[in-house]
Protein backbone atom coordinates (compact mmCIF):
# COMPACT_ATOMS: atom_id res chain seq x y z
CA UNK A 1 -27.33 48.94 21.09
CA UNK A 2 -27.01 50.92 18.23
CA UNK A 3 -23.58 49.17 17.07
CA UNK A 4 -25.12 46.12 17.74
CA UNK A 5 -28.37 47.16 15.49
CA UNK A 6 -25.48 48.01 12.59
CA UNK A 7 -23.28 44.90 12.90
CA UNK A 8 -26.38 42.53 12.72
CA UNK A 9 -26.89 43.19 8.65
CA UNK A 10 -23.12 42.80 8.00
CA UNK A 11 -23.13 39.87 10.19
CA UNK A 12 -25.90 38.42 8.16
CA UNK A 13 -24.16 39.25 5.09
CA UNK A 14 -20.96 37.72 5.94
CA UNK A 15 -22.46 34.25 6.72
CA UNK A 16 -24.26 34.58 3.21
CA UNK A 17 -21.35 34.74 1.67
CA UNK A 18 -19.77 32.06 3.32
CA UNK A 19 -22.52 29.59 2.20
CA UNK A 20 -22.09 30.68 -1.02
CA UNK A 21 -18.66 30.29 -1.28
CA UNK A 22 -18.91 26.37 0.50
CA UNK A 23 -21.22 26.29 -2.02
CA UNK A 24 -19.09 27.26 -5.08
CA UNK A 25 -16.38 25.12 -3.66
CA UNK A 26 -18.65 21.79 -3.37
CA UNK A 27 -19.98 22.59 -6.58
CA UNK A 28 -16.72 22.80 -8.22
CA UNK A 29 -15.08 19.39 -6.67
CA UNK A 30 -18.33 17.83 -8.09
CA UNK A 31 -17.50 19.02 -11.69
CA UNK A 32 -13.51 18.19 -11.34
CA UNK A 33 -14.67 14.78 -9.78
CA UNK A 34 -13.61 12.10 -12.45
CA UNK A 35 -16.41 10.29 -13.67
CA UNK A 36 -15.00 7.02 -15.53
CA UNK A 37 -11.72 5.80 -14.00
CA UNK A 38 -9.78 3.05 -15.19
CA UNK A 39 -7.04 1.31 -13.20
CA UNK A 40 -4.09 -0.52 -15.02
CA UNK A 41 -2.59 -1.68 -11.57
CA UNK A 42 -3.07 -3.73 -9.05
CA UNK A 43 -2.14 -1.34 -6.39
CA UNK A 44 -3.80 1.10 -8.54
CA UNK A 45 -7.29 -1.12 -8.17
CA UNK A 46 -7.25 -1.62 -4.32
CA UNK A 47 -6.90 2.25 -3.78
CA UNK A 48 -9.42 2.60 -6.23
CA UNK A 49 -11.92 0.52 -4.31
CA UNK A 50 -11.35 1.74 -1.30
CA UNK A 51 -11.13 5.48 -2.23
CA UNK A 52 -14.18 6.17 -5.45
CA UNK A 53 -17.47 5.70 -5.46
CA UNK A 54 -18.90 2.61 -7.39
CA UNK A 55 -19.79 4.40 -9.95
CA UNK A 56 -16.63 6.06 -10.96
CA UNK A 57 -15.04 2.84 -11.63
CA UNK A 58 -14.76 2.09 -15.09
CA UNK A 59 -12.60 -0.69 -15.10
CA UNK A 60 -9.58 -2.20 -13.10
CA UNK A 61 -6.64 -4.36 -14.38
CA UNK A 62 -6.74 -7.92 -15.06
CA UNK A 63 -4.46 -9.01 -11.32
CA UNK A 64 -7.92 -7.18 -9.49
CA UNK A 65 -9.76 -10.51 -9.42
CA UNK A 66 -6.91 -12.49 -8.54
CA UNK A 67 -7.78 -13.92 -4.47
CA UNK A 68 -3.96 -14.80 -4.55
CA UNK A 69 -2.27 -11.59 -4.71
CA UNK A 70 -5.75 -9.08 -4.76
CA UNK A 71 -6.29 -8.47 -1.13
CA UNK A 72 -9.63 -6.76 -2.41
CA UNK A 73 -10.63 -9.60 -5.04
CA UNK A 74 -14.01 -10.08 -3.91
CA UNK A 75 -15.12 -6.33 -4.01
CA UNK A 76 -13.11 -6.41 -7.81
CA UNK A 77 -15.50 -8.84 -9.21
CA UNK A 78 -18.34 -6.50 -9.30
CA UNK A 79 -16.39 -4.32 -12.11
CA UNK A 80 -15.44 -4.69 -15.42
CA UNK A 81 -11.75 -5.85 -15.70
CA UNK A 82 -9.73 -4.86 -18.98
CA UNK A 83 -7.06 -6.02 -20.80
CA UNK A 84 -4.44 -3.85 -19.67
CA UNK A 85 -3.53 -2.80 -23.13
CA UNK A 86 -3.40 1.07 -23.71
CA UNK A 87 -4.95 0.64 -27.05
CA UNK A 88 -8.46 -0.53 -25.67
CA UNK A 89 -7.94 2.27 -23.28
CA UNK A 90 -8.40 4.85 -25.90
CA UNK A 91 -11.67 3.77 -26.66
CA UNK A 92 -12.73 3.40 -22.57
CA UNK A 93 -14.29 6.82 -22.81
CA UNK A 94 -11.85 7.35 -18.81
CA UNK A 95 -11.11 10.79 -17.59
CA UNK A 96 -8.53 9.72 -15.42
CA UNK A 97 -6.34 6.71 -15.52
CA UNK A 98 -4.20 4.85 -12.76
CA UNK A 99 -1.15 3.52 -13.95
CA UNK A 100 2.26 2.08 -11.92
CA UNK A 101 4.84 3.86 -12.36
CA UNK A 102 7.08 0.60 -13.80
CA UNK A 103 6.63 -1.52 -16.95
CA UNK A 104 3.97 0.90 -17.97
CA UNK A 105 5.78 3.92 -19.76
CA UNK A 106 5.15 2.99 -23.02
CA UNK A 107 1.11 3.24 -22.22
CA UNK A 108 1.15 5.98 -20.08
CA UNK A 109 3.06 8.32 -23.08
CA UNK A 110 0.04 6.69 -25.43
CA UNK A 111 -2.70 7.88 -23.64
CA UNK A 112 -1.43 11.39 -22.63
CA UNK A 113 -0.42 11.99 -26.10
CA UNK A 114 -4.01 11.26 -26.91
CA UNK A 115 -5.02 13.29 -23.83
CA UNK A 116 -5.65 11.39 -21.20
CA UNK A 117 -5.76 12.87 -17.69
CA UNK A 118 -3.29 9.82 -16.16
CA UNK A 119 -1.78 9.62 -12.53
CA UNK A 120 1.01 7.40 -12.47
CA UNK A 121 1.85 5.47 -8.21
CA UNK A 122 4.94 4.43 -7.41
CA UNK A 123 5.47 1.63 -4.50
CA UNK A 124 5.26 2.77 -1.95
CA UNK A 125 8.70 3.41 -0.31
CA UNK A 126 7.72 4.43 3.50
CA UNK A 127 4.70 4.95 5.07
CA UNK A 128 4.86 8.37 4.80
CA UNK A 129 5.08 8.36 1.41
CA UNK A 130 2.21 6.11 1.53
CA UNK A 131 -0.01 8.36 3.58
CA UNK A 132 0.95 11.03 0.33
CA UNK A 133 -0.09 8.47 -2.03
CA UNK A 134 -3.40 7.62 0.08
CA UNK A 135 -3.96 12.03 0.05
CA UNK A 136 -3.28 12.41 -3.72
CA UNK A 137 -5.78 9.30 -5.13
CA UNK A 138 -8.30 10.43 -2.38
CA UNK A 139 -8.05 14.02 -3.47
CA UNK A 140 -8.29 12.96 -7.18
CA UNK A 141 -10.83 11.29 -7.05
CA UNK A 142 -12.88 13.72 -5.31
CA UNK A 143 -12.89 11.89 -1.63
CA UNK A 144 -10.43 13.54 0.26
CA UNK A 145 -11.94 12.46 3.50
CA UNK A 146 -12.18 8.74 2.78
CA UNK A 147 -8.22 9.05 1.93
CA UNK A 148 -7.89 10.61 6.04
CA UNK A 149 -10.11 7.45 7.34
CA UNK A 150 -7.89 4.90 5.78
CA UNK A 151 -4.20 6.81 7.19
CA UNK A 152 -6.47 7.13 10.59
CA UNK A 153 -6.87 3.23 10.16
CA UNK A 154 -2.62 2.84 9.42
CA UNK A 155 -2.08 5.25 12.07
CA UNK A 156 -4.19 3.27 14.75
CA UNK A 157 -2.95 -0.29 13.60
CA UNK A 158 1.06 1.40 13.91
CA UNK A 159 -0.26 2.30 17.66
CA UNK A 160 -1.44 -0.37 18.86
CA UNK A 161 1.67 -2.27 17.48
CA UNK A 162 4.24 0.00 18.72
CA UNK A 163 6.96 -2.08 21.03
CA UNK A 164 5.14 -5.57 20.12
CA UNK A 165 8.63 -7.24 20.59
CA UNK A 166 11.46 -6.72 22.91
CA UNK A 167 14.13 -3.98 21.49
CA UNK A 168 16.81 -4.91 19.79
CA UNK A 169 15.91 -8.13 18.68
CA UNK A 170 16.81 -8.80 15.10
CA UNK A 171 14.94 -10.04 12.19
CA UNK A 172 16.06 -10.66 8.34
CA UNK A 173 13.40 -10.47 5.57
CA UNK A 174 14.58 -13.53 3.63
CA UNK A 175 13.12 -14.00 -0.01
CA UNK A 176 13.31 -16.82 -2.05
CA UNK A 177 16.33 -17.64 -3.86
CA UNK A 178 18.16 -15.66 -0.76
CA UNK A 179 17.01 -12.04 -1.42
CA UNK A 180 16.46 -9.51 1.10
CA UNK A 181 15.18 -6.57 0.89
CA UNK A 182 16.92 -3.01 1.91
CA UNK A 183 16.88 -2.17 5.64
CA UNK A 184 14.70 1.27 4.17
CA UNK A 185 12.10 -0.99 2.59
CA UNK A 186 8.24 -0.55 3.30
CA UNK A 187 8.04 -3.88 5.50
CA UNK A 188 11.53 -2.86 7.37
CA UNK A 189 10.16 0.19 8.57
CA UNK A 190 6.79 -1.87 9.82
CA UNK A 191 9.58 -4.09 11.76
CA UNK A 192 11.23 -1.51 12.99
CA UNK A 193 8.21 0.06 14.35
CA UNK A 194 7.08 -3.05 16.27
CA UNK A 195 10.32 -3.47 17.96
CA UNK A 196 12.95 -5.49 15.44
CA UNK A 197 16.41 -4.01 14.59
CA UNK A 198 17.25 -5.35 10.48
CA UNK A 199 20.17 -7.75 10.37
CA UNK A 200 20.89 -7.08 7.11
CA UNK A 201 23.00 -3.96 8.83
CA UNK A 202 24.32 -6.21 10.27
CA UNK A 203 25.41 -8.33 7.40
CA UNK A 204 26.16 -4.93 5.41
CA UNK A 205 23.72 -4.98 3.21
CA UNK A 206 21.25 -2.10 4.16
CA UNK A 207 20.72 -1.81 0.90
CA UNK A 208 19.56 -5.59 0.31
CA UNK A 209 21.14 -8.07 -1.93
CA UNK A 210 22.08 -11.59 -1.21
CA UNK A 211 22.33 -13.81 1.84
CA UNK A 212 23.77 -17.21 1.25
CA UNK A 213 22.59 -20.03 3.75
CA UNK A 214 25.99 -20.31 4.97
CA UNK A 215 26.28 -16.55 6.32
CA UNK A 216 22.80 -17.15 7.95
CA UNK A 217 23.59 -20.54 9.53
CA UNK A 218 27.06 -18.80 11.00
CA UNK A 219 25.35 -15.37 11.83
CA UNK A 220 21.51 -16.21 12.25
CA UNK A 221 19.25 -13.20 13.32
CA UNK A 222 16.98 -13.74 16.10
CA UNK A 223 13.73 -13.89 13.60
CA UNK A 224 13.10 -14.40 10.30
CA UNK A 225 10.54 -13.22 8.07
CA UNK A 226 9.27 -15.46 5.22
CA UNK A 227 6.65 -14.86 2.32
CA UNK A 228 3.36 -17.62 2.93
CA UNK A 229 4.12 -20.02 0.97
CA UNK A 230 8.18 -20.52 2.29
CA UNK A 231 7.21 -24.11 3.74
CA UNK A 232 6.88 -25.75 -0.21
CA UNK A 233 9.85 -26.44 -2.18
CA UNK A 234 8.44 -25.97 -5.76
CA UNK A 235 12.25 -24.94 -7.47
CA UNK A 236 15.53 -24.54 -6.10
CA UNK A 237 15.22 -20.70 -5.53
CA UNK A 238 11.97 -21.87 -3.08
CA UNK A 239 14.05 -25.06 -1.94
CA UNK A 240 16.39 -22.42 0.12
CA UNK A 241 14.21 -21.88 2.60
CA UNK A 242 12.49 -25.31 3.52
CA UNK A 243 16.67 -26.43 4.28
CA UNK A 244 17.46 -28.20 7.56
CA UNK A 245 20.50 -25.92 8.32
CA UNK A 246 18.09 -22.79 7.99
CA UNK A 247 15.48 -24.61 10.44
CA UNK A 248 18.25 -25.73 12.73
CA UNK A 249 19.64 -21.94 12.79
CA UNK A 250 16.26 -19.89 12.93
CA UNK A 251 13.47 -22.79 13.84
CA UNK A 252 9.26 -22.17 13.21
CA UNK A 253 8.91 -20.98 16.48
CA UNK A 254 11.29 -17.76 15.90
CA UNK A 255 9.67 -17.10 12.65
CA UNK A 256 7.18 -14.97 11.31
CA UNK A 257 5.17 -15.12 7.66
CA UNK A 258 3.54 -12.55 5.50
CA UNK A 259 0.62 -13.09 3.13
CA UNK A 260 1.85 -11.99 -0.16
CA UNK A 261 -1.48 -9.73 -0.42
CA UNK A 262 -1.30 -7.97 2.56
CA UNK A 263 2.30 -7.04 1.58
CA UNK A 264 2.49 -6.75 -2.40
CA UNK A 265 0.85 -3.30 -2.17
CA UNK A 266 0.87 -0.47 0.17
CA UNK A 267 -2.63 0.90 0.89
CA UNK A 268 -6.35 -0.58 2.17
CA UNK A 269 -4.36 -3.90 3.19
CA UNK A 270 -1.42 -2.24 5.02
CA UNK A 271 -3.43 -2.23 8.70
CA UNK A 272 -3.76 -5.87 8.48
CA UNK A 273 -0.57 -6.68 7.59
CA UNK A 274 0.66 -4.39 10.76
CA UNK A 275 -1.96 -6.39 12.54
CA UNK A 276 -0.97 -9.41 11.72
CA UNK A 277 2.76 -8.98 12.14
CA UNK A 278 2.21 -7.42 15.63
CA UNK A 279 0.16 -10.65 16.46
CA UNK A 280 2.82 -13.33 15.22
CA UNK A 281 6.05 -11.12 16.98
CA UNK A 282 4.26 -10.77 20.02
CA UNK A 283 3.35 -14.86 19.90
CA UNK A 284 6.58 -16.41 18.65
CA UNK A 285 9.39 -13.62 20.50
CA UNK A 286 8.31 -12.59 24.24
């Protein structure tokens, strides 16, 4: 009883100091929160809207708006969009900037010679590079936890997706102008997941290149996967794909399209684009 009478102050003192500590820590990620970020990418903007708070959004890039390749376009329209230029940045008042990490080096080594705080995002080359991605914006921007809802939301899409086709059937990624992609690519491992084995291995090119018509019409894969607008011949890279030999070798029914927004950036749209590949393999190839 006595013990017990002795342990009850240092008890009470422990859990004091514990909610003084939570305290310290909450108070410090409120400090080191950025207040005024600006986004000079597209993938940059859709991790920003999903991710900060309204009012930590300073401004996004010019592509945010655009319904066409935005898959968050209607939430962008809210914000101020910039020019993109790293001059008008200097004068944005931003203490932290989003930048990709291609065709931007020139601004990024502007603004952190001037002092900028800026966090330049590569593609995304797997998902679980993406889920690192998803941790380190979260984390920067002071939301850690929304960063773990979105990978849960990945995570749960990849579930229910697992084995949505028969294994070993075999699908090509075919781009206009004949391009496809490396069998390591972002959307290749999404295949590979649901079921699909890449036929570019096949064709020895796991590390992408070129597939003429010919080599397809002679060694066609079981699927193919086209971008959404495939079915209009607008130039002779586009005209490729809309040719009667390719529809004769790998018709509509054994093929599968991806909306250029879901794919163009890894982050808030990757679940639906599992989603929606899941639904069109399971449709077109039991």
């Amino acid at each position: 009883m006595r013990e017990s009478k002795q342990l009850s102050p240092l008890l009470g003192a422990l859990a004091t100091g514990l909610l003084l500590t939570l305290a310290a820590i909450s108070a410090a990620t409120a400090q080191e929160r950025p207040a005024r970020v600006v986004s000079l990418n597209l993938c940059a903007d859709q991790l920003l809207l999903r991710l900060a708070d309204p009012a930590q959004i300073a401004s996004l890039s010019p592509l945010s708006r655009d319904a066409s390749l935005s898959y968050l376009a209607d939430g962008a329209t809210r914000f101020t969009a910039n020019d993109g230029r790293g001059e008008s940045i200097l004068f944005s008042g931003a203490d932290l900037v989003l930048t990709g990490s291609f065709g931007q080096q020139t601004r990024t080594a502007l603004l952190r010679r001037r002092g900028f705080d800026v966090q330049a995002l590569e593609p995304w080359r797997s998902l679980a590079h993406g889920r690192e991605q998803i941790r380190l914006v979260a984390g920067r921007l002071g939301h850690p936890e929304r960063g773990e809802t979105l990978i849960g939301e990945i995570d749960a899409a990849l579930a229910d997706a697992a084995h949505a086709v028969p294994a070993g059937r075999r699908i090509l990624t075919y781009y206009r102008r004949g391009w496809v992609p490396a069998s390591d690519s972002l959307v290749s491992e999404i295949l590979t997941h649901l079921g699909f084995s890449p036929h570019q291995e096949s064709l020895g090119l796991e590390r992408g290149g070129i597939v003429r018509l010919e080599t397809l019409v002679m060694t066609p894969p079981d699927a193919l996967l086209l971008d959404d607008e495939s079915g209009r011949a607008i130039d002779n890279g586009s005209a490729l794909l809309t040719h009667p030999a390719l529809a004769a070798a790998v018709p509509s029914t054994r093929r599968l399209s991806v909306d250029s927004r879901l794919s163009i950036c890894g982050g808030p749209s990757t679940p639906a684009l599992i989603q929606s590949l899941a639904a069109q393999a399971r449709s077109s190839l039991r």
